[in-house]
C-alpha atoms as a PDB file:
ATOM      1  CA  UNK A   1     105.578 111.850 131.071  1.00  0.00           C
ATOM      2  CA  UNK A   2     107.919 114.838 129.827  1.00  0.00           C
ATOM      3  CA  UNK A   3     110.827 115.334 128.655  1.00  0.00           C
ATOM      4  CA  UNK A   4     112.988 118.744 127.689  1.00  0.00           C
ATOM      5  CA  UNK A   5     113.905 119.041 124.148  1.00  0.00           C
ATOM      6  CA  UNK A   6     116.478 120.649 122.066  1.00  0.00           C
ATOM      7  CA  UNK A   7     114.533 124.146 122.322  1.00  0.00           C
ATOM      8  CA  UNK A   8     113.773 123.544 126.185  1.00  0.00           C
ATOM      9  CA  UNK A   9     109.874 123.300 125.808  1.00  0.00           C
ATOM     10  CA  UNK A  10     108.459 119.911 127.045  1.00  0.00           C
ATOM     11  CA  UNK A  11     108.141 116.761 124.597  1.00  0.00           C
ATOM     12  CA  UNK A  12     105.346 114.435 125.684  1.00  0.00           C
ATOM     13  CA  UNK A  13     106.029 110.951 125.956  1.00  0.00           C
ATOM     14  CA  UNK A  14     103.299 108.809 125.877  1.00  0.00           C
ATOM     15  CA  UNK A  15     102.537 105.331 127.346  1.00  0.00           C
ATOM     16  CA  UNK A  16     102.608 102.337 124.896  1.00  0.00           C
ATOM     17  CA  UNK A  17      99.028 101.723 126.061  1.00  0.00           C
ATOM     18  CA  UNK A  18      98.419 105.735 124.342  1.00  0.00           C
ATOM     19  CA  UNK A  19      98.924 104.801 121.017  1.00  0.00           C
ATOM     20  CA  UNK A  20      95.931 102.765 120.608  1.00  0.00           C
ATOM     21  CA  UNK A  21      94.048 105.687 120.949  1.00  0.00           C
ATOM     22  CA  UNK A  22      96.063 107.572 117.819  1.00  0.00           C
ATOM     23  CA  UNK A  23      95.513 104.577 116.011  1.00  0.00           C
ATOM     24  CA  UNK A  24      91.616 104.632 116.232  1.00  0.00           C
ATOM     25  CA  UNK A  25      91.582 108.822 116.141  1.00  0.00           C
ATOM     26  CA  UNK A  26      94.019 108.701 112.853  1.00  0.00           C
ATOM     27  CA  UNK A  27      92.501 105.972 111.479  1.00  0.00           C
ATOM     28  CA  UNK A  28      88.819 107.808 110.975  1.00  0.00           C
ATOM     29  CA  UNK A  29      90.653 111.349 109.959  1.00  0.00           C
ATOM     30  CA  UNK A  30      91.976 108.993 107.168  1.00  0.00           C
ATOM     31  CA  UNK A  31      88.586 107.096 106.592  1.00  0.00           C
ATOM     32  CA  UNK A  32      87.137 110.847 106.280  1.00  0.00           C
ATOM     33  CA  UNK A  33      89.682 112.019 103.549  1.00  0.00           C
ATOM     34  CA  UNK A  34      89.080 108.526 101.959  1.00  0.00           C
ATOM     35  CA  UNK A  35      84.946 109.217 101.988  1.00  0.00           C
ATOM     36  CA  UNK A  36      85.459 112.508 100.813  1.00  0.00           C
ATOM     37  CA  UNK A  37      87.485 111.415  97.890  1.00  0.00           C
ATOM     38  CA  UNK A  38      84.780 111.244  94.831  1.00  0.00           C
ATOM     39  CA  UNK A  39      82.869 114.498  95.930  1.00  0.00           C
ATOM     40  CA  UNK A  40      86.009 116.587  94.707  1.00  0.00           C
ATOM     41  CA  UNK A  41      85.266 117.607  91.490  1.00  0.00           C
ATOM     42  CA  UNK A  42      84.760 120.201  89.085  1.00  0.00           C
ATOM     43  CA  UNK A  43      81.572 122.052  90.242  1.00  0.00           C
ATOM     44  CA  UNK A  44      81.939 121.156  93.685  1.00  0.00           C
ATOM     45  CA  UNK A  45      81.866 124.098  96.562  1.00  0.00           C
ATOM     46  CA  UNK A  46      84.596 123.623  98.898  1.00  0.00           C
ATOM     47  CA  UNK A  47      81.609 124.465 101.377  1.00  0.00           C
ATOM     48  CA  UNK A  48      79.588 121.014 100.736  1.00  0.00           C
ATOM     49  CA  UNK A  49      83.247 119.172 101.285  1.00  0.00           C
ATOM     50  CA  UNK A  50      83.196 120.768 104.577  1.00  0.00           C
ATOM     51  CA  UNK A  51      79.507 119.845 104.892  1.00  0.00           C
ATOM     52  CA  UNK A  52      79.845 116.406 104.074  1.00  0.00           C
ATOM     53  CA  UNK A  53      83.114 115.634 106.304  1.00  0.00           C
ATOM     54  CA  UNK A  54      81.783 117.661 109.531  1.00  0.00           C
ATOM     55  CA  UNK A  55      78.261 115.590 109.245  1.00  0.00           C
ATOM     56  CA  UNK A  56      80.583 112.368 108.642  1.00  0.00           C
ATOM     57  CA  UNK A  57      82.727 112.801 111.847  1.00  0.00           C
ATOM     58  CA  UNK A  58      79.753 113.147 113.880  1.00  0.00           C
ATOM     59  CA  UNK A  59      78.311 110.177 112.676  1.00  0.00           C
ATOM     60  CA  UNK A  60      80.913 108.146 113.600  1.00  0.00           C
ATOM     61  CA  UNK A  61      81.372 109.244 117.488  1.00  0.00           C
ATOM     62  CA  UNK A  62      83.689 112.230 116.899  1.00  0.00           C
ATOM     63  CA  UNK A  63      84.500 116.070 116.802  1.00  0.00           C
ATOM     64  CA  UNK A  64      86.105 118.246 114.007  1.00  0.00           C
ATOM     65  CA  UNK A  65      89.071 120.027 116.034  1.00  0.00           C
ATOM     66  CA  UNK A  66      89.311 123.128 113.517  1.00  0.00           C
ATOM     67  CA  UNK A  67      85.793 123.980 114.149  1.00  0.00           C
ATOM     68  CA  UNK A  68      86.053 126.784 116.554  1.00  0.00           C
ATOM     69  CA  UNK A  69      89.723 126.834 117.202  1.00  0.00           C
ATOM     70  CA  UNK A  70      91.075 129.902 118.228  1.00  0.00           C
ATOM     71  CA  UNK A  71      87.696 131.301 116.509  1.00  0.00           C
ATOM     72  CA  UNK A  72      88.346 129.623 112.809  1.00  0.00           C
ATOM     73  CA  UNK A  73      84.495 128.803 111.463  1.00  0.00           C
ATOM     74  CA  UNK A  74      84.883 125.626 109.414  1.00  0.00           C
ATOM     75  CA  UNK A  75      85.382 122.188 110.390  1.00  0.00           C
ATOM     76  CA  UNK A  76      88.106 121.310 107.431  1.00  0.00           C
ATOM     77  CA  UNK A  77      90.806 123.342 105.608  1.00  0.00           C
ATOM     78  CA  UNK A  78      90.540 123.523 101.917  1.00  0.00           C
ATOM     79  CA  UNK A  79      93.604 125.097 100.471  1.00  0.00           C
ATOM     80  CA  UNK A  80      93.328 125.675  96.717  1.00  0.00           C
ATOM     81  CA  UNK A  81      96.116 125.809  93.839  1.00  0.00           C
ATOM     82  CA  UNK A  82      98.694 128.804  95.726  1.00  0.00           C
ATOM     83  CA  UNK A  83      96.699 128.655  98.849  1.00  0.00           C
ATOM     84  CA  UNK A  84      99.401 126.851 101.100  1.00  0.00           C
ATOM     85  CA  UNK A  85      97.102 126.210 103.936  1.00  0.00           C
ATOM     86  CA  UNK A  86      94.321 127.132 106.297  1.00  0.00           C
ATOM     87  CA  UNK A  87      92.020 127.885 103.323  1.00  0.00           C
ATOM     88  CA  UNK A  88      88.455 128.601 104.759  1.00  0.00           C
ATOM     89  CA  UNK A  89      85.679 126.365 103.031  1.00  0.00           C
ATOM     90  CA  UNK A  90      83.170 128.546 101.436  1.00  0.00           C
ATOM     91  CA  UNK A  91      81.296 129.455  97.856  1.00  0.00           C
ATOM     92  CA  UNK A  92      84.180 128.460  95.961  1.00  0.00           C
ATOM     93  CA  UNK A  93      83.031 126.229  92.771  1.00  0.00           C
ATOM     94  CA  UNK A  94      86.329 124.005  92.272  1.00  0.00           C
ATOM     95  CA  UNK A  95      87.042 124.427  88.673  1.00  0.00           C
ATOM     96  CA  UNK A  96      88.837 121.377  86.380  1.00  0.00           C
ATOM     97  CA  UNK A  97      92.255 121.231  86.754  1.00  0.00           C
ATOM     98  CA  UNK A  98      92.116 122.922  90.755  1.00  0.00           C
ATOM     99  CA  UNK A  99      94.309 121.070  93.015  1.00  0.00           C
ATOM    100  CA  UNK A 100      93.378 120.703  96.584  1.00  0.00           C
ATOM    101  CA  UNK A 101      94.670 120.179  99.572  1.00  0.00           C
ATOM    102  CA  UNK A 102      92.082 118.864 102.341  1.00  0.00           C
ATOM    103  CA  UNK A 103      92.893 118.634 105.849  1.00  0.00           C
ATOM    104  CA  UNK A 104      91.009 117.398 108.871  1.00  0.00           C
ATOM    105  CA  UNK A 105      91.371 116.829 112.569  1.00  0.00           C
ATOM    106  CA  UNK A 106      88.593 114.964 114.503  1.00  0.00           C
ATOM    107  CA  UNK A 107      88.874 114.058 118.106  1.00  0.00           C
ATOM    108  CA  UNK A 108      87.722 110.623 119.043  1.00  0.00           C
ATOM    109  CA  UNK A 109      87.997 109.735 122.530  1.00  0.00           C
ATOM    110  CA  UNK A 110      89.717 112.760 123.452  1.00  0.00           C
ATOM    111  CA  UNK A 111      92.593 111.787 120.739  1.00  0.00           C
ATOM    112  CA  UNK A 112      93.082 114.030 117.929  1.00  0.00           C
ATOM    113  CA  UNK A 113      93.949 112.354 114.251  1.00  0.00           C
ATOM    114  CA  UNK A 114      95.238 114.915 112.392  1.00  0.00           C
ATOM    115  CA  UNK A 115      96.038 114.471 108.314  1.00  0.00           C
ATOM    116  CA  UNK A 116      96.063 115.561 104.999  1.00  0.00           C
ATOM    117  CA  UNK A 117      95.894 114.843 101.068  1.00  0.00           C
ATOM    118  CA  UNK A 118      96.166 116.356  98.015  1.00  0.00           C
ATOM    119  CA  UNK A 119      92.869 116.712  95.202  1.00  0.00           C
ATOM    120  CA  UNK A 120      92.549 116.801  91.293  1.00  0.00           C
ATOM    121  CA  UNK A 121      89.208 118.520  90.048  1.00  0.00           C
ATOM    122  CA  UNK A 122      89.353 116.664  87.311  1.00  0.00           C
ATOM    123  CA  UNK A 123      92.576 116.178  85.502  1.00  0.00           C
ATOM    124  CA  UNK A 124      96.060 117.972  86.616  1.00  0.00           C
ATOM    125  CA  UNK A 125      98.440 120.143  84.517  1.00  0.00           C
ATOM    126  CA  UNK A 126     102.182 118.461  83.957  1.00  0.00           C
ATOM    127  CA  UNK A 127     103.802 120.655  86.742  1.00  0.00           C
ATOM    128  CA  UNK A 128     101.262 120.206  88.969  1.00  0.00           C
ATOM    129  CA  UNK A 129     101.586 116.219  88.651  1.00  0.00           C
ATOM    130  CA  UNK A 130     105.397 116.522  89.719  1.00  0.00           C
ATOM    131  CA  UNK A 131     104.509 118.507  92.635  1.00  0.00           C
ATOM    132  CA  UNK A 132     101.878 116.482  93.863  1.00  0.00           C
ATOM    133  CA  UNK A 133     104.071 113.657  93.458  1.00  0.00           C
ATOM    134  CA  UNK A 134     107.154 115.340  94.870  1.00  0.00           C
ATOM    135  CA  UNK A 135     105.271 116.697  97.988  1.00  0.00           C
ATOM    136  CA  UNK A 136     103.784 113.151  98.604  1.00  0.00           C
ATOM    137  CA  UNK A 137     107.376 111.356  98.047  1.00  0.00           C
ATOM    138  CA  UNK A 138     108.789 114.329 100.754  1.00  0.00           C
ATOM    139  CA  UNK A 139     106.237 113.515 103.564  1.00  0.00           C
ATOM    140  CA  UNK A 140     107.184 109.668 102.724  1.00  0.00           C
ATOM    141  CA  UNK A 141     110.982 110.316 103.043  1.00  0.00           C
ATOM    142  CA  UNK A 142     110.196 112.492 106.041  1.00  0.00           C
ATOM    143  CA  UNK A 143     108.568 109.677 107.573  1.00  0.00           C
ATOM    144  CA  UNK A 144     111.252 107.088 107.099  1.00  0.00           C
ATOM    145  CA  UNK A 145     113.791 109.224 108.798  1.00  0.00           C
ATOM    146  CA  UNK A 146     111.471 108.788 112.191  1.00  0.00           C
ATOM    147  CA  UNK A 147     113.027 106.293 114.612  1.00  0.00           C
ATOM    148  CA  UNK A 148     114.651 106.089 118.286  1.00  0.00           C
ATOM    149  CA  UNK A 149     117.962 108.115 118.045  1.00  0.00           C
ATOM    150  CA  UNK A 150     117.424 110.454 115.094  1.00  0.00           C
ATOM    151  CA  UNK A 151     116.496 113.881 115.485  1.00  0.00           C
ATOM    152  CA  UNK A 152     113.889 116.470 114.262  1.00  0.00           C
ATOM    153  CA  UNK A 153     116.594 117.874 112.014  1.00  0.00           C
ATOM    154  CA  UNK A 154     117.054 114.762 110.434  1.00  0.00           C
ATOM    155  CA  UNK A 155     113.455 114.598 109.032  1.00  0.00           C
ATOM    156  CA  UNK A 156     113.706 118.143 107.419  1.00  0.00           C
ATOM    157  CA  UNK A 157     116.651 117.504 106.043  1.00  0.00           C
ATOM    158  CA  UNK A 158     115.166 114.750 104.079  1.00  0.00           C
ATOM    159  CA  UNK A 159     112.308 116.190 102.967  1.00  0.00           C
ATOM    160  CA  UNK A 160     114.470 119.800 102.711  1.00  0.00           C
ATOM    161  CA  UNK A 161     116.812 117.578 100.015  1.00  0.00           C
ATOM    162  CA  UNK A 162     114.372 115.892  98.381  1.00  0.00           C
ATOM    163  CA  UNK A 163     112.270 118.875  97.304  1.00  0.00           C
ATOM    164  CA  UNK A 164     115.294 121.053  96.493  1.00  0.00           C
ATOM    165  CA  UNK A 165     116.399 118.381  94.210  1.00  0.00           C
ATOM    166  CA  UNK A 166     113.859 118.371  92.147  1.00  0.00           C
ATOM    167  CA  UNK A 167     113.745 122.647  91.736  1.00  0.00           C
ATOM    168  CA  UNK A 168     110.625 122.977  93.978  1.00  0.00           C
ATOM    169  CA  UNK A 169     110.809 125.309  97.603  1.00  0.00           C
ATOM    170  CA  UNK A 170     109.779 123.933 101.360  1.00  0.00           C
ATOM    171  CA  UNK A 171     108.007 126.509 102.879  1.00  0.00           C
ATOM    172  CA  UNK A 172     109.796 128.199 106.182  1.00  0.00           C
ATOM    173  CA  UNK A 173     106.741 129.765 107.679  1.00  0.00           C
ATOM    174  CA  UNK A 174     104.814 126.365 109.319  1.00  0.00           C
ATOM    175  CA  UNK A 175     105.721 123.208 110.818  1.00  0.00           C
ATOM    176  CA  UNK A 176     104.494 119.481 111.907  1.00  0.00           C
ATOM    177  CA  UNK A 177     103.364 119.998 115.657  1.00  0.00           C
ATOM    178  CA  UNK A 178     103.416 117.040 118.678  1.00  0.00           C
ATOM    179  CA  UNK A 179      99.804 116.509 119.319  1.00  0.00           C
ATOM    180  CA  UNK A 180      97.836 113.595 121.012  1.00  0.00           C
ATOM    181  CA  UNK A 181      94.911 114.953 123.916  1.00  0.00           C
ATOM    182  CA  UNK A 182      96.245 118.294 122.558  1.00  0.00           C
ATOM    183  CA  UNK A 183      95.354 119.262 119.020  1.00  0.00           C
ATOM    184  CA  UNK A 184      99.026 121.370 118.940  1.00  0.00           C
ATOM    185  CA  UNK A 185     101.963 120.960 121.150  1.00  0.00           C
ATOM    186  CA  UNK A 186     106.057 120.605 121.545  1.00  0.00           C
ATOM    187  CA  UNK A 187     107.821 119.692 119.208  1.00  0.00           C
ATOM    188  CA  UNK A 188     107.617 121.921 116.035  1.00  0.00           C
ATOM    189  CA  UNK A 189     108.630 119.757 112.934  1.00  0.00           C
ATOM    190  CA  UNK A 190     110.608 121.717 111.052  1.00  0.00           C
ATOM    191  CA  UNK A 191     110.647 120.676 107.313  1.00  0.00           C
ATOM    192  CA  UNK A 192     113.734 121.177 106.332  1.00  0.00           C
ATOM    193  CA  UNK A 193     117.452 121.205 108.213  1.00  0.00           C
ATOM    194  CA  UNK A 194     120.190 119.249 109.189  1.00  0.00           C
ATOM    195  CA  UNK A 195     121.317 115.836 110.079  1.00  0.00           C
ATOM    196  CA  UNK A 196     121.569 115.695 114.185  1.00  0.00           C
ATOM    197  CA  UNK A 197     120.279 118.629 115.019  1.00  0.00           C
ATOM    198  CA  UNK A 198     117.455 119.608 117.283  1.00  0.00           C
ATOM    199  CA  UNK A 199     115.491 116.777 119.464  1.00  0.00           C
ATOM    200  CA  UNK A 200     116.406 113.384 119.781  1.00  0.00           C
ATOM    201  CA  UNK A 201     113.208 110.988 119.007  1.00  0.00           C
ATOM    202  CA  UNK A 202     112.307 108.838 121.766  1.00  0.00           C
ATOM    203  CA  UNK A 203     109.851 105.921 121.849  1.00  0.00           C
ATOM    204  CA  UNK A 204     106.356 107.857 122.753  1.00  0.00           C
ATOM    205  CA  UNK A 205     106.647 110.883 120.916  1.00  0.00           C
ATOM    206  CA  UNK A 206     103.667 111.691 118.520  1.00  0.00           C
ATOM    207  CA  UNK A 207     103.555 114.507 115.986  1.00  0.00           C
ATOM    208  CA  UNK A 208     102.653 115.582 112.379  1.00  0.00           C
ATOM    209  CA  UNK A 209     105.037 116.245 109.259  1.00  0.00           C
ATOM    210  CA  UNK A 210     103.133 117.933 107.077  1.00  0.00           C
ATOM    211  CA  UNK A 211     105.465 119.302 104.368  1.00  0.00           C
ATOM    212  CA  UNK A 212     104.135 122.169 102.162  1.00  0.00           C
ATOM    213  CA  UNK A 213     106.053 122.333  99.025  1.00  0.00           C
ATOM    214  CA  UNK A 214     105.354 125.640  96.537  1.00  0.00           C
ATOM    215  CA  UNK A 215     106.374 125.022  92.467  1.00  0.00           C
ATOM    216  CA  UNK A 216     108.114 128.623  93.112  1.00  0.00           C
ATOM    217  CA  UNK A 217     109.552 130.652  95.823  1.00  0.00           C
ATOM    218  CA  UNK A 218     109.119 129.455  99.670  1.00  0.00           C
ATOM    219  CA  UNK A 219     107.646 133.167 100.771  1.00  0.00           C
ATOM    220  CA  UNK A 220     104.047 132.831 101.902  1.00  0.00           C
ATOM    221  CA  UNK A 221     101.473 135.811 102.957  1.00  0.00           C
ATOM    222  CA  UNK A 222      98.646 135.572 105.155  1.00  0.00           C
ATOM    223  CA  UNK A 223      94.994 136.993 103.851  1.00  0.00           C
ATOM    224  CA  UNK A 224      92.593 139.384 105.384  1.00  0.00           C
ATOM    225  CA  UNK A 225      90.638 136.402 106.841  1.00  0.00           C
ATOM    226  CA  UNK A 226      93.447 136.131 109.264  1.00  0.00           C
ATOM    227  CA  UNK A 227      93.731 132.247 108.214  1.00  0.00           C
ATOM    228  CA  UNK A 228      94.200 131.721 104.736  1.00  0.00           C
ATOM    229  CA  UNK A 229      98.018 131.156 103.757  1.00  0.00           C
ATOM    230  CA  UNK A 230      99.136 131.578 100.128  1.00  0.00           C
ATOM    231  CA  UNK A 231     102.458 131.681  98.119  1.00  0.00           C
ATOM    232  CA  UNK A 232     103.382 135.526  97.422  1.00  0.00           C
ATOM    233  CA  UNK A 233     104.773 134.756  93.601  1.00  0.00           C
ATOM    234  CA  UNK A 234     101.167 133.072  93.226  1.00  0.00           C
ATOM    235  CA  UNK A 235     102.963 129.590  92.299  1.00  0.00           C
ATOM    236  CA  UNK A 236     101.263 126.494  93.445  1.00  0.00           C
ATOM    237  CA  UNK A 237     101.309 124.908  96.598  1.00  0.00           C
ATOM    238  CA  UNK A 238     101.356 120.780  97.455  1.00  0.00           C
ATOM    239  CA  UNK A 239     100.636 119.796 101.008  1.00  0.00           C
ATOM    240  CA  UNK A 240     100.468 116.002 102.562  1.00  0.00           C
ATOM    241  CA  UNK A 241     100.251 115.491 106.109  1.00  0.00           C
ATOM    242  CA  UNK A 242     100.829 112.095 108.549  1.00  0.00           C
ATOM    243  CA  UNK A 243     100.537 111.716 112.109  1.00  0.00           C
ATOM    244  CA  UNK A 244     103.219 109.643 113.663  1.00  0.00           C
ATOM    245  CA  UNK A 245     104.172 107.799 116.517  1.00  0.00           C
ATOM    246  CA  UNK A 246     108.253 107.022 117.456  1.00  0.00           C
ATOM    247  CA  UNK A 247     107.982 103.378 118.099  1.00  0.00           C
ATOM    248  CA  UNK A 248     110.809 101.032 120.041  1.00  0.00           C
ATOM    249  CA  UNK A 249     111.924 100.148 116.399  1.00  0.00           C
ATOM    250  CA  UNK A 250     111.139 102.648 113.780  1.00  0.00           C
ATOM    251  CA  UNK A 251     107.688 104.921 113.427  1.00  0.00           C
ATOM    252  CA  UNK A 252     103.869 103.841 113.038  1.00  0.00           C
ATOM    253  CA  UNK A 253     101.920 106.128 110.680  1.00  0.00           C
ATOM    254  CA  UNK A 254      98.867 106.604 112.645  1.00  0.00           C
ATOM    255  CA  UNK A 255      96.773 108.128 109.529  1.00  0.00           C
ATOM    256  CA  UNK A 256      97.483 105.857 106.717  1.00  0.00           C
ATOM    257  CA  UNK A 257      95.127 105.475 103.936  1.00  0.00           C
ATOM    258  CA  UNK A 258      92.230 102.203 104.966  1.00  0.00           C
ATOM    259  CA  UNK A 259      90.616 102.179 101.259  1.00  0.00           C
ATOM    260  CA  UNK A 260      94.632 102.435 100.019  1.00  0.00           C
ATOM    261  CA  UNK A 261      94.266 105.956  98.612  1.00  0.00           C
ATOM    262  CA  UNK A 262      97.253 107.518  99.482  1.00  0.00           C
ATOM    263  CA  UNK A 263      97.731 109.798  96.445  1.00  0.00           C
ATOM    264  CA  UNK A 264      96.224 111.077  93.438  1.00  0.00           C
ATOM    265  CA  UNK A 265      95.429 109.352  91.411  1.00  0.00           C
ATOM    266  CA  UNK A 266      92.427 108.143  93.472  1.00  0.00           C
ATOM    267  CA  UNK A 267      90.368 105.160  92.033  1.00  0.00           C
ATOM    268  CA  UNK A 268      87.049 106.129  93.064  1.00  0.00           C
END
């Protein structure tokens, strides 16, 4: 089923009986952050992270989405201090004090689970703490403005507030995405905005917010590699991602953390 949105591209909304299958598909993306957790760091490559998540999602019935899509060569995304996102996994060594964003998208079933967390090689620096903590408290607030009746501008708006508050930028230049048997689709979550405007949520509707907060100025830049995103004033970058589902009543957070590691810092 389809509806229009605010930007006249079509919304899917799926059948109650569809969201089992985003539970089981976001439920082992966050198992595979959650294994991954005590290989990051110092000395790691961010190669043998993508290694050790690609041979993990096999094992347990599944594809990695990013592996091949639209001709990107890794199964993960590891986006390092002002890399915002989209960071290819390579030679890289992650030093002490590297933050790290991973983020993976395995289709189980023909369901994609999309979702990511922030990394400490080792221990943090004081302003990267409060961004870490600030980008995770923006996806939270994000997700508590999702239920029957809002709209997409009321989600970036609280996230938009929230980071602005505390002197830190949202970036402009991505967005959340629907997704369910598609890895991208209608909506784009913007993350920031205003109250009421763009798409009113409606019970079925399942997409990511996936704020990516920079310590300096919003403006990002796109590498040679055609992929990798990172801030232009070199300034670091925070990114945490859910997948969501608009319930009858509120939201369900299909990618929640099963060991209860939701941010750093992890006990591993």
């Amino acid at each position: 089923m389809e509806q229009h949105g605010g930007d006249a591209r079509r919304i899917t909304v799926h059948s109650p009986e569809d969201f089992a299958g985003m539970r089981r598909a976001g439920r082992l993306a966050a198992a595979t952050l959650d294994m991954i957790t005590p290989h990051v760091r110092p000395g790691v490559t961010t190669g043998e992270l993508d290694r050790i998540c690609h041979e993990y999602t096999l094992a347990h019935g599944a594809v990695p989405a990013p592996l091949g899509y639209r001709g990107y060569p890794k199964s993960i995304c590891t986006s390092i201090n002002h890399v915002v996102c989209h960071g290819i996994p390579g030679e890289r060594v992650l030093a002490e004090g590297d933050i790290v964003n991973i983020d993976v998208t395995v289709i189980l079933d023909g369901w994609h689970g999309d979702t990511s967390r922030m990394y400490v090689a080792g221990e943090p620096s004081t302003k990267a703490r409060l961004l870490l903590d600030v980008t995770y408290e923006s996806l939270m607030l994000g997700v508590g403005a999702v239920k029957p009746g809002a709209t997409l501008g009321d989600i970036g708006h609280a996230i938009q507030s929230f980071v602005e508050r505390h002197r830190f930028s949202v970036v402009r230049d991505f967005c959340g995405h629907g997704i369910g048997r598609r890895f991208h689709e209608p909506p784009n979550v913007l993350h920031f905005g205003r109250p009421g405007e763009g798409p009113k949520l409606t019970p079925g509707m399942f997409f990511t917010i996936e704020p990516m907060v920079n310590a300096g100025r919003p403006e990002v830049k796109i590498l040679d590699d055609g992929w990798t995103a990172v801030t232009r004033d070199r300034s670091l970058s925070a990114q945490f991602e859910h997948m969501v589902g608009v319930t009858e009543t509120g939201v369900e957070v299909f990618t929640l953390s099963p060991a209860g590691l939701h941010r750093p810092p992890y006990a591993t």
